[in-house]
PDB file of N, CA and C in Angstrom:
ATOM      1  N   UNK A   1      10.929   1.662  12.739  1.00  0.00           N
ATOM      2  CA  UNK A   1      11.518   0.553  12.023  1.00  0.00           C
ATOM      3  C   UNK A   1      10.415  -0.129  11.224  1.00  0.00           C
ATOM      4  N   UNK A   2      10.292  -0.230   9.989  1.00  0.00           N
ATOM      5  CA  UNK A   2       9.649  -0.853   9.113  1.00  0.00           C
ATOM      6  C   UNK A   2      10.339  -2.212   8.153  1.00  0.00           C
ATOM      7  N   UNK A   3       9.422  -2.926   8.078  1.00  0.00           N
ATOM      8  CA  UNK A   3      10.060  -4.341   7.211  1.00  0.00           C
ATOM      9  C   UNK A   3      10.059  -4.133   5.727  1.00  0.00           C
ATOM     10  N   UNK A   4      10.042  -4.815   5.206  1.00  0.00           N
ATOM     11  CA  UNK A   4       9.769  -4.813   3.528  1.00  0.00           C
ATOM     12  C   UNK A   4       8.726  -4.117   2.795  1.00  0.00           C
ATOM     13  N   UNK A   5       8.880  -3.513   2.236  1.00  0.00           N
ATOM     14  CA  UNK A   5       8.176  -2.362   1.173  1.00  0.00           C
ATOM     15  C   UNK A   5       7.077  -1.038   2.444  1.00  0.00           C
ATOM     16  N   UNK A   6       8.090  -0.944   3.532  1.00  0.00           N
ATOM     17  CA  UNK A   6       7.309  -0.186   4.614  1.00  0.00           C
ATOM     18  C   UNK A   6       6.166  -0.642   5.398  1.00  0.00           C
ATOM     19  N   UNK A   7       6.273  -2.077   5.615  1.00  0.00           N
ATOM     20  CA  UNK A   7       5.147  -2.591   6.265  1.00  0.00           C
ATOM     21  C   UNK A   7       6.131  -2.757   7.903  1.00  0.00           C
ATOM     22  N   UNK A   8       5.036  -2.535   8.935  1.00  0.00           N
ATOM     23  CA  UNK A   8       5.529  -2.800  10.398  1.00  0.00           C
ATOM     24  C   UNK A   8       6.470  -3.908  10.272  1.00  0.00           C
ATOM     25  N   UNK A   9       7.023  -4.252  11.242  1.00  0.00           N
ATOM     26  CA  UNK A   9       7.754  -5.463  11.611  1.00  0.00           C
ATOM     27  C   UNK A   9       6.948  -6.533  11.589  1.00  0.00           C
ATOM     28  N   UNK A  10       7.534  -7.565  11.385  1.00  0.00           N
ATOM     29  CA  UNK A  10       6.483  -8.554  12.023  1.00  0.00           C
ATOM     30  C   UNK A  10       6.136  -9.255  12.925  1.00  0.00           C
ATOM     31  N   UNK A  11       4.993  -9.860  13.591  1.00  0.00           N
ATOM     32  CA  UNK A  11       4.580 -10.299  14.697  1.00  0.00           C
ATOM     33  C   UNK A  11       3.495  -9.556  14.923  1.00  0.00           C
ATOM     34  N   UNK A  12       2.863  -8.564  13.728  1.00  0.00           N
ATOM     35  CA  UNK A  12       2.163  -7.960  14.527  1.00  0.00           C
ATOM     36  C   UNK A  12       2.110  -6.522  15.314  1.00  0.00           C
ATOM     37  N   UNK A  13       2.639  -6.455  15.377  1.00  0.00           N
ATOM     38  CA  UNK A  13       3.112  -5.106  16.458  1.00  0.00           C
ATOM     39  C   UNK A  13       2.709  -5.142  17.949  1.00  0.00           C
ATOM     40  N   UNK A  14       2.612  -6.089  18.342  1.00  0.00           N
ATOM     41  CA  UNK A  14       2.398  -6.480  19.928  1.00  0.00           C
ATOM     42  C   UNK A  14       4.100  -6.092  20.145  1.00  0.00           C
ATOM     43  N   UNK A  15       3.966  -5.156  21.518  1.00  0.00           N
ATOM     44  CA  UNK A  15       5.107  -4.529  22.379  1.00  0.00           C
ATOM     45  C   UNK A  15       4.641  -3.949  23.496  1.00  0.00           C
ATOM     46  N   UNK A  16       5.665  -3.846  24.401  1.00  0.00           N
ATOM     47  CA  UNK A  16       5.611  -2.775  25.849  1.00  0.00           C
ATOM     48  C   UNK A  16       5.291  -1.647  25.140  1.00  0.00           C
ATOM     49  N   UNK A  17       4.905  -0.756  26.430  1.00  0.00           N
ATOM     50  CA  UNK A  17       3.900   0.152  26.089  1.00  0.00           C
ATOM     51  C   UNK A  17       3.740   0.559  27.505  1.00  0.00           C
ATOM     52  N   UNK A  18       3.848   2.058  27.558  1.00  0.00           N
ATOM     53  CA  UNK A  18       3.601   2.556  29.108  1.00  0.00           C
ATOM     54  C   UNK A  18       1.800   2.634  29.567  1.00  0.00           C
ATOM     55  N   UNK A  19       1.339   2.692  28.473  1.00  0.00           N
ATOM     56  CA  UNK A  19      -0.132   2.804  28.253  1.00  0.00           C
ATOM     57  C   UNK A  19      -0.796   1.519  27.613  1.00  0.00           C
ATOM     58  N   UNK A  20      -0.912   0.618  28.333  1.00  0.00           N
ATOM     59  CA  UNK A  20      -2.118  -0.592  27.294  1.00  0.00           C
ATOM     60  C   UNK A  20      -0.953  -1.498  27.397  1.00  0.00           C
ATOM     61  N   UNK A  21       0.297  -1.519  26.576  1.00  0.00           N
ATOM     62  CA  UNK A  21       1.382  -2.679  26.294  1.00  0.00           C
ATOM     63  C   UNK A  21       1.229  -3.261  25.172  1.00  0.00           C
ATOM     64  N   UNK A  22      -0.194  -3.002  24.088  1.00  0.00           N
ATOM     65  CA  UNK A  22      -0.336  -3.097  22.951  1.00  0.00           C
ATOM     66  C   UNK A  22      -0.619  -2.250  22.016  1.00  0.00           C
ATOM     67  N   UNK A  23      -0.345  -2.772  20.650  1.00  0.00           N
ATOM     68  CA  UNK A  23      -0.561  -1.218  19.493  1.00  0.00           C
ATOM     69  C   UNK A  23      -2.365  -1.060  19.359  1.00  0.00           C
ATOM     70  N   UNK A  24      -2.894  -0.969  19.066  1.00  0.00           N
ATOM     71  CA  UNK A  24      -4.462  -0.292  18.995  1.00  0.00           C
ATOM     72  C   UNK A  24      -4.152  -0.956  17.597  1.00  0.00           C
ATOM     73  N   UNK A  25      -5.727  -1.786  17.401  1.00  0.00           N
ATOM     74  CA  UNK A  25      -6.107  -2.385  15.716  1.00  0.00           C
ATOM     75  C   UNK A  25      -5.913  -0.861  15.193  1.00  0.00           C
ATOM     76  N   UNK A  26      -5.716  -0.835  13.866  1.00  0.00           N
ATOM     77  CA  UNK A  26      -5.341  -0.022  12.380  1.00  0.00           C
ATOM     78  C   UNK A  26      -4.511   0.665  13.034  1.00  0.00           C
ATOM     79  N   UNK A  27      -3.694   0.772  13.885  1.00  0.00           N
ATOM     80  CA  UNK A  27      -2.903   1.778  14.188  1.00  0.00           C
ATOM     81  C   UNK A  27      -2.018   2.234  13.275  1.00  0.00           C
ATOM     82  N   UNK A  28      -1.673   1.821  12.294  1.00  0.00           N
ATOM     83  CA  UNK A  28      -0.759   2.851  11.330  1.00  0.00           C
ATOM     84  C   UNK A  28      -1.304   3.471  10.448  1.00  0.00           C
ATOM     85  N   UNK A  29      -2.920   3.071  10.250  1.00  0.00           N
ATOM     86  CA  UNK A  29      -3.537   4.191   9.234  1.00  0.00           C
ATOM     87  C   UNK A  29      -4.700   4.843   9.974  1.00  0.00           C
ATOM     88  N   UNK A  30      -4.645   4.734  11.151  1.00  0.00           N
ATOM     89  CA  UNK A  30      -6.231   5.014  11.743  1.00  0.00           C
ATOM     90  C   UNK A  30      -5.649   6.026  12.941  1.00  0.00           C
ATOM     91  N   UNK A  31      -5.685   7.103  12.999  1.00  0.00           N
ATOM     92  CA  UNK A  31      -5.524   7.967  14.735  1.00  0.00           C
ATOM     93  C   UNK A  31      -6.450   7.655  15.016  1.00  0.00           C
ATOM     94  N   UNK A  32      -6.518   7.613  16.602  1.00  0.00           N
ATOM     95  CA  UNK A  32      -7.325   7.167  17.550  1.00  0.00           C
ATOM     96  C   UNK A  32      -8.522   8.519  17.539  1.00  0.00           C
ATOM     97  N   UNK A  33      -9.784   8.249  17.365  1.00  0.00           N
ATOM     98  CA  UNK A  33     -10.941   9.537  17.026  1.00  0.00           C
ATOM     99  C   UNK A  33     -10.683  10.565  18.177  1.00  0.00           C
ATOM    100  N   UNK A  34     -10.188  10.123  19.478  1.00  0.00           N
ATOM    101  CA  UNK A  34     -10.206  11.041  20.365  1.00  0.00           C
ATOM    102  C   UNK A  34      -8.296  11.839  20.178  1.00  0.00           C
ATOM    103  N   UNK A  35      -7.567  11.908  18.916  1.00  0.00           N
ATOM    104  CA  UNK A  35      -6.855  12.651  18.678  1.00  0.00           C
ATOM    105  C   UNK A  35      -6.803  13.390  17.452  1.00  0.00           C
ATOM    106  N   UNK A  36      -7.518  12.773  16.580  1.00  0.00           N
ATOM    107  CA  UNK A  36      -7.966  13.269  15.098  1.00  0.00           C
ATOM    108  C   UNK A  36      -9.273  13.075  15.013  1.00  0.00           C
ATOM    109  N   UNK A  37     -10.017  13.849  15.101  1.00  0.00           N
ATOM    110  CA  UNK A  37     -11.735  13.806  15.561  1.00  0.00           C
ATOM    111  C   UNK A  37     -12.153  13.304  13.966  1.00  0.00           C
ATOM    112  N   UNK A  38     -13.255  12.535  13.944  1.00  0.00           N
ATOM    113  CA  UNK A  38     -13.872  12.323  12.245  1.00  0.00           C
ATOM    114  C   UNK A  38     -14.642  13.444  11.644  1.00  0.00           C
ATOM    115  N   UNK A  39     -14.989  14.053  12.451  1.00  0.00           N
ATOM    116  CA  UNK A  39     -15.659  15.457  11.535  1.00  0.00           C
ATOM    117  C   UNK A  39     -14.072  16.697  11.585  1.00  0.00           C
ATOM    118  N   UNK A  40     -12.929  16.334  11.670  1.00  0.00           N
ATOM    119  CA  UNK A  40     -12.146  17.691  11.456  1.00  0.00           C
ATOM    120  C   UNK A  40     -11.780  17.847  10.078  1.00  0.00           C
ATOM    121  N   UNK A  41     -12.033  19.060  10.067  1.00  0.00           N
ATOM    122  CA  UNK A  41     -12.524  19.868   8.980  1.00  0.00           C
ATOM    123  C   UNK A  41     -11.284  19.634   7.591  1.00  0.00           C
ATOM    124  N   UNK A  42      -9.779  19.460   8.294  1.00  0.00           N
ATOM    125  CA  UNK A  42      -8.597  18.975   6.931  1.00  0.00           C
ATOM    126  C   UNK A  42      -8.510  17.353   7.655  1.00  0.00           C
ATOM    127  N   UNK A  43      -8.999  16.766   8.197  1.00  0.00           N
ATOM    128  CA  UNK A  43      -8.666  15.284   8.334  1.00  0.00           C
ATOM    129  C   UNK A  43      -8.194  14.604   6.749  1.00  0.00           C
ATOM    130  N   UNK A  44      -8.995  14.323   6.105  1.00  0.00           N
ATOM    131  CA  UNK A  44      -8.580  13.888   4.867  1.00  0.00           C
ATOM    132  C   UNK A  44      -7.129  14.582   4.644  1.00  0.00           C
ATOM    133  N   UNK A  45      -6.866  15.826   4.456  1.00  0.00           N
ATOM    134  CA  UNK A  45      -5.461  16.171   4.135  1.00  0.00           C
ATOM    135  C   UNK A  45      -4.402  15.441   4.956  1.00  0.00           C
ATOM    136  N   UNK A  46      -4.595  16.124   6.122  1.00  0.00           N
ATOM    137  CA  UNK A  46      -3.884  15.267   7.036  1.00  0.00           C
ATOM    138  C   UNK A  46      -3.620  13.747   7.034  1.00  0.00           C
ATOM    139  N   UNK A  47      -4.441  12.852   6.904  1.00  0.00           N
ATOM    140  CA  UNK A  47      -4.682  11.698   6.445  1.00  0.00           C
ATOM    141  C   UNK A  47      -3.561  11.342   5.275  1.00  0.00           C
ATOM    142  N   UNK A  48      -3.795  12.227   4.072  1.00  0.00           N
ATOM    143  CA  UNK A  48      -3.027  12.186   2.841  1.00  0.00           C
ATOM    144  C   UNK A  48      -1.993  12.318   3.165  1.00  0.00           C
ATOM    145  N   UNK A  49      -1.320  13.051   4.389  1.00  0.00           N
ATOM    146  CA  UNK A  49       0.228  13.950   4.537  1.00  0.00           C
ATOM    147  C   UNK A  49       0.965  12.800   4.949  1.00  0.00           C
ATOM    148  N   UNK A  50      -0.116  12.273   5.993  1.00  0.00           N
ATOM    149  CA  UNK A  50       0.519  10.916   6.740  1.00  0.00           C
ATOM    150  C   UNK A  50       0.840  10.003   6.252  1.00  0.00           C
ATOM    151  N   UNK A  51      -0.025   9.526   5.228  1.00  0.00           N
ATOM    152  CA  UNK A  51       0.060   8.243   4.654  1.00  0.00           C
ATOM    153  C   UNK A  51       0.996   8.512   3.378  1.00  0.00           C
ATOM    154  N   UNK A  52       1.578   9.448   2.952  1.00  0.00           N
ATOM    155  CA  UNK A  52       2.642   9.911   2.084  1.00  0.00           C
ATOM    156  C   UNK A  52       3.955   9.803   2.862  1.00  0.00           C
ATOM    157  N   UNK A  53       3.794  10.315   4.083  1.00  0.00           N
ATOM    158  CA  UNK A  53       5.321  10.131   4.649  1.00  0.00           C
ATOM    159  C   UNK A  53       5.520   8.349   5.191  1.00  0.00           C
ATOM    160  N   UNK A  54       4.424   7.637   5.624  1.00  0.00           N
ATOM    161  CA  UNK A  54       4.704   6.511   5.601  1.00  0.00           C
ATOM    162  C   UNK A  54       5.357   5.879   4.264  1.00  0.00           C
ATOM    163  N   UNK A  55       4.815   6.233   3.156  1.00  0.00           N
ATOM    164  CA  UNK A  55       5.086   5.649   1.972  1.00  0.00           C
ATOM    165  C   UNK A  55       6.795   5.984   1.866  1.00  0.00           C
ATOM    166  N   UNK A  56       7.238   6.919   2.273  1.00  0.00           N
ATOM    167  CA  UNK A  56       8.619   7.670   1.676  1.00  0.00           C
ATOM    168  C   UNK A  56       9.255   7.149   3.134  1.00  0.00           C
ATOM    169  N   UNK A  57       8.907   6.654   3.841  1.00  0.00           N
ATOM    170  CA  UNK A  57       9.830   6.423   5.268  1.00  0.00           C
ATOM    171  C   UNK A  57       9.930   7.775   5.906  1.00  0.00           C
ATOM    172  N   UNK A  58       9.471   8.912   6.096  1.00  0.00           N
ATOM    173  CA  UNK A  58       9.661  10.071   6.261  1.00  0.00           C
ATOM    174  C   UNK A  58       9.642   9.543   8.234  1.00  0.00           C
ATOM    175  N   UNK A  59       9.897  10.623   9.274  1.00  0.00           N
ATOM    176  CA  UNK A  59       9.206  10.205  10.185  1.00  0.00           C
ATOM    177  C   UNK A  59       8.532  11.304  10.901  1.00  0.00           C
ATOM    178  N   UNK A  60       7.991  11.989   9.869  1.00  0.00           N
ATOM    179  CA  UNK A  60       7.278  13.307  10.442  1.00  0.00           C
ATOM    180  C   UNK A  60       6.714  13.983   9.257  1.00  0.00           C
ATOM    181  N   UNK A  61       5.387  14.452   9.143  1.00  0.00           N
ATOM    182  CA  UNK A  61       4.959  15.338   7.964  1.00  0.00           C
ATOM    183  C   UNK A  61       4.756  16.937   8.861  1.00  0.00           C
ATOM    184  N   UNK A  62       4.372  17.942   7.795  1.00  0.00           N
ATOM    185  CA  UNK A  62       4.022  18.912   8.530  1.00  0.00           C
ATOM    186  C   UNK A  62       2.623  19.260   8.340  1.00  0.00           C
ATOM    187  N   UNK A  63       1.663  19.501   9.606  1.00  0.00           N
ATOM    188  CA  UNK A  63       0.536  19.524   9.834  1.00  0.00           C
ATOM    189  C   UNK A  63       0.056  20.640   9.008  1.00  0.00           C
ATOM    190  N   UNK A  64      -1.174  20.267   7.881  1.00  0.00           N
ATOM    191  CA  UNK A  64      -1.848  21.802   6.800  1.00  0.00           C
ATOM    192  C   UNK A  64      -2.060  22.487   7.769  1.00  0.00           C
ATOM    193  N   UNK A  65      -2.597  22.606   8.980  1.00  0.00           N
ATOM    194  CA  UNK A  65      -3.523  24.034   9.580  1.00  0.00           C
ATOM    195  C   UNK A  65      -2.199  24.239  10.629  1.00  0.00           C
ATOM    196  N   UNK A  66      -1.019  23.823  11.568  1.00  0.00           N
ATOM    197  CA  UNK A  66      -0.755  24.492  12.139  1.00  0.00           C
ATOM    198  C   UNK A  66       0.591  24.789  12.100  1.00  0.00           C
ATOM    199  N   UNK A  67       0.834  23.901  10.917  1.00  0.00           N
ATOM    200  CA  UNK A  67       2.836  23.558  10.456  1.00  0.00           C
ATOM    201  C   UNK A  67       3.404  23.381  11.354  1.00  0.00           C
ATOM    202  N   UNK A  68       3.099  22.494  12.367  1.00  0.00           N
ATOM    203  CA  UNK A  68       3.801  21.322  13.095  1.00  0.00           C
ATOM    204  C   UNK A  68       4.218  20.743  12.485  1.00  0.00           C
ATOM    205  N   UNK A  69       5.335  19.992  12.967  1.00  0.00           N
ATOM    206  CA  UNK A  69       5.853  18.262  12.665  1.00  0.00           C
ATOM    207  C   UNK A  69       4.642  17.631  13.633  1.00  0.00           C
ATOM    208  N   UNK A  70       4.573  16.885  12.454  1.00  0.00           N
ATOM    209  CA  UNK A  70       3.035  15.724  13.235  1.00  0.00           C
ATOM    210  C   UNK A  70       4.512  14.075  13.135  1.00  0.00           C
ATOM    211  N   UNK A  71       4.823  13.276  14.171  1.00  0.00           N
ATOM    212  CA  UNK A  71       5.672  12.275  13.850  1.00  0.00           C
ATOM    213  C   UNK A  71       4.453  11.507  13.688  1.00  0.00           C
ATOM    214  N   UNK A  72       5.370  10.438  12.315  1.00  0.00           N
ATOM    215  CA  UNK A  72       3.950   9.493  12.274  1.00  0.00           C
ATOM    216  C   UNK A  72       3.609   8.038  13.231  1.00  0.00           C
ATOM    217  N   UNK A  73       2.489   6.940  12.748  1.00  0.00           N
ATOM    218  CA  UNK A  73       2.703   5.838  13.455  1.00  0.00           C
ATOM    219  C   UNK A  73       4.034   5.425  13.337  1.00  0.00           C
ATOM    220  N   UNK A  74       4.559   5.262  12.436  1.00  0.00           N
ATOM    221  CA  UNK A  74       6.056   4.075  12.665  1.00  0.00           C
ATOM    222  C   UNK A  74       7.313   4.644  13.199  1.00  0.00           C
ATOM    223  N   UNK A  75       7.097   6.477  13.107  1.00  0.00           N
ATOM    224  CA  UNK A  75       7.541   6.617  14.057  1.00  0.00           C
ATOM    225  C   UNK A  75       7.947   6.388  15.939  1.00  0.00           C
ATOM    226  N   UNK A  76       6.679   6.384  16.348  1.00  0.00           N
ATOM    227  CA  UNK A  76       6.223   6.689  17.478  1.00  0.00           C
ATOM    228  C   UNK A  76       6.203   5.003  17.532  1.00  0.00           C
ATOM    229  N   UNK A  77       5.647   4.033  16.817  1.00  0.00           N
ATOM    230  CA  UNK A  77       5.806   2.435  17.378  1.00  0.00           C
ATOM    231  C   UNK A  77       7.353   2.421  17.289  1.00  0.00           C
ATOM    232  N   UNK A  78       8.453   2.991  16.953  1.00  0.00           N
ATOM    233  CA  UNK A  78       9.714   2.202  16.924  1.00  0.00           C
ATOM    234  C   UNK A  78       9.889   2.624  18.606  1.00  0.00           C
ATOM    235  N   UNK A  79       9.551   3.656  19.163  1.00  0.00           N
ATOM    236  CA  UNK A  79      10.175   3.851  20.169  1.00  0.00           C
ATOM    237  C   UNK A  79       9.990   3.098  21.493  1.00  0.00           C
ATOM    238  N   UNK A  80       8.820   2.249  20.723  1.00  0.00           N
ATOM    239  CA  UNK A  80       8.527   0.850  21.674  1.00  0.00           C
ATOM    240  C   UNK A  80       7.621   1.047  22.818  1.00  0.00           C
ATOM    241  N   UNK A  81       7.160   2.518  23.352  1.00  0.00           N
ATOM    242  CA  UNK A  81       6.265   2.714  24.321  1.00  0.00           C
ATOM    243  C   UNK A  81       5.801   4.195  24.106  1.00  0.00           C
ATOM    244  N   UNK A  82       4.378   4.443  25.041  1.00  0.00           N
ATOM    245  CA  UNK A  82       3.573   5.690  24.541  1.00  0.00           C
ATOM    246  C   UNK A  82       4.580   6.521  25.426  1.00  0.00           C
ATOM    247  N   UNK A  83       4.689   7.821  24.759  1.00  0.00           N
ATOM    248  CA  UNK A  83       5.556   8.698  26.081  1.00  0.00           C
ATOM    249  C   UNK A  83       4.683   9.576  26.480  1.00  0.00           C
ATOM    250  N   UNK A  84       3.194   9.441  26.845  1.00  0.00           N
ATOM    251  CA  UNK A  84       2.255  10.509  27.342  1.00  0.00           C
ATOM    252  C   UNK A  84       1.539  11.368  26.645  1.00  0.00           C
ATOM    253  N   UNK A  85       2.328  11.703  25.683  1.00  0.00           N
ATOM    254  CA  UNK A  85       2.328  13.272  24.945  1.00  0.00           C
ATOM    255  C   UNK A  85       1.126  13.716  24.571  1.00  0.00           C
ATOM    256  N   UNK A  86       0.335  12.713  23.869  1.00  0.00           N
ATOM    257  CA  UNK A  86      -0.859  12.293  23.519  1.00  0.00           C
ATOM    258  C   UNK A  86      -0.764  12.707  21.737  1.00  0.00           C
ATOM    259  N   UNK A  87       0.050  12.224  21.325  1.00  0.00           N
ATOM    260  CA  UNK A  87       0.012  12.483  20.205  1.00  0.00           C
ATOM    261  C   UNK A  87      -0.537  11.598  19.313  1.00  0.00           C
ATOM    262  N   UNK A  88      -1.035  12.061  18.146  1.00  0.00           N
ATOM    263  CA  UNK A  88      -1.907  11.875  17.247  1.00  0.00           C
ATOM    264  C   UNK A  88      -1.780  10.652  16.526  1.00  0.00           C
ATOM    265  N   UNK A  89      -0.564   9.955  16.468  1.00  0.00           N
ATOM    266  CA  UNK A  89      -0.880   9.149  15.424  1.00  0.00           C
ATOM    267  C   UNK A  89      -0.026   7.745  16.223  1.00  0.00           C
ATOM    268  N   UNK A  90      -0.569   8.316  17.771  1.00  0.00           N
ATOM    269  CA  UNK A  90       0.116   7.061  18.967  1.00  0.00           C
ATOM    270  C   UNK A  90      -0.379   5.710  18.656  1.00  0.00           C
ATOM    271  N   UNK A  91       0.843   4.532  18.420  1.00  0.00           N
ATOM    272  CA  UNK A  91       0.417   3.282  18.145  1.00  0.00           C
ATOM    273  C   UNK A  91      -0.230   2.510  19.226  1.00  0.00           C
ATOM    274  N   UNK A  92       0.056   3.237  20.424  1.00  0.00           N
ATOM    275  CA  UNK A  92      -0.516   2.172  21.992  1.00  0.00           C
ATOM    276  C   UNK A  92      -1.678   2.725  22.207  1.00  0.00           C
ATOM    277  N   UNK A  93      -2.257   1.298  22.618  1.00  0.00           N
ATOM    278  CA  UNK A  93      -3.879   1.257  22.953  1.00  0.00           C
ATOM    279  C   UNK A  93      -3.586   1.807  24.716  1.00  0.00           C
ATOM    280  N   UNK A  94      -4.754   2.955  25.156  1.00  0.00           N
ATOM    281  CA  UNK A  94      -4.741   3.483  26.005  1.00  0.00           C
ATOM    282  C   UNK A  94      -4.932   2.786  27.383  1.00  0.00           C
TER     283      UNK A  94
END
């Protein structure tokens, strides 16, 4: 769920959360380094894929190297808590 021109809700994004109970600072443009490492080798692409489907409301791009559905942050924050998975672009602080 996104507010006006695709920005989070507001308040912040403080919510329950099975992990932490809060979103992690930059969480909608930043994966956490220990799921998108800073030296990986298409980060920037990836980066680009993500921040394109945020722009379009999409709620999933497909990953350059393994053509996954990667779901993005505003995906994964609407559902209001981490579900374990450890996925990449998880809004809850660990």
């Amino acid at each position: 769920m996104t507010g006006p021109a695709g920005e989070p809700p507001a308040g912040g994004g403080a919510g329950p959360a099975r992990a932490g109970g809060h979103r992690r600072p930059g969480w909608r443009d930043m994966p956490s380094p220990a799921r998108l490492a800073p030296d990986h080798p298409r980060r920037v692409e990836i980066l680009d894929r993500h921040t394109a489907a945020l722009a379009t409301g999409e709620p999933a791009y497909v990953d350059p190297a393994t053509g996954y559905q990667v779901l993005t942050a505003d995906t994964l924050a609407a559902r209001g808590e981490c579900c374990g998975s450890g996925c990449r672009h998880c809004p809850w602080e660990p």
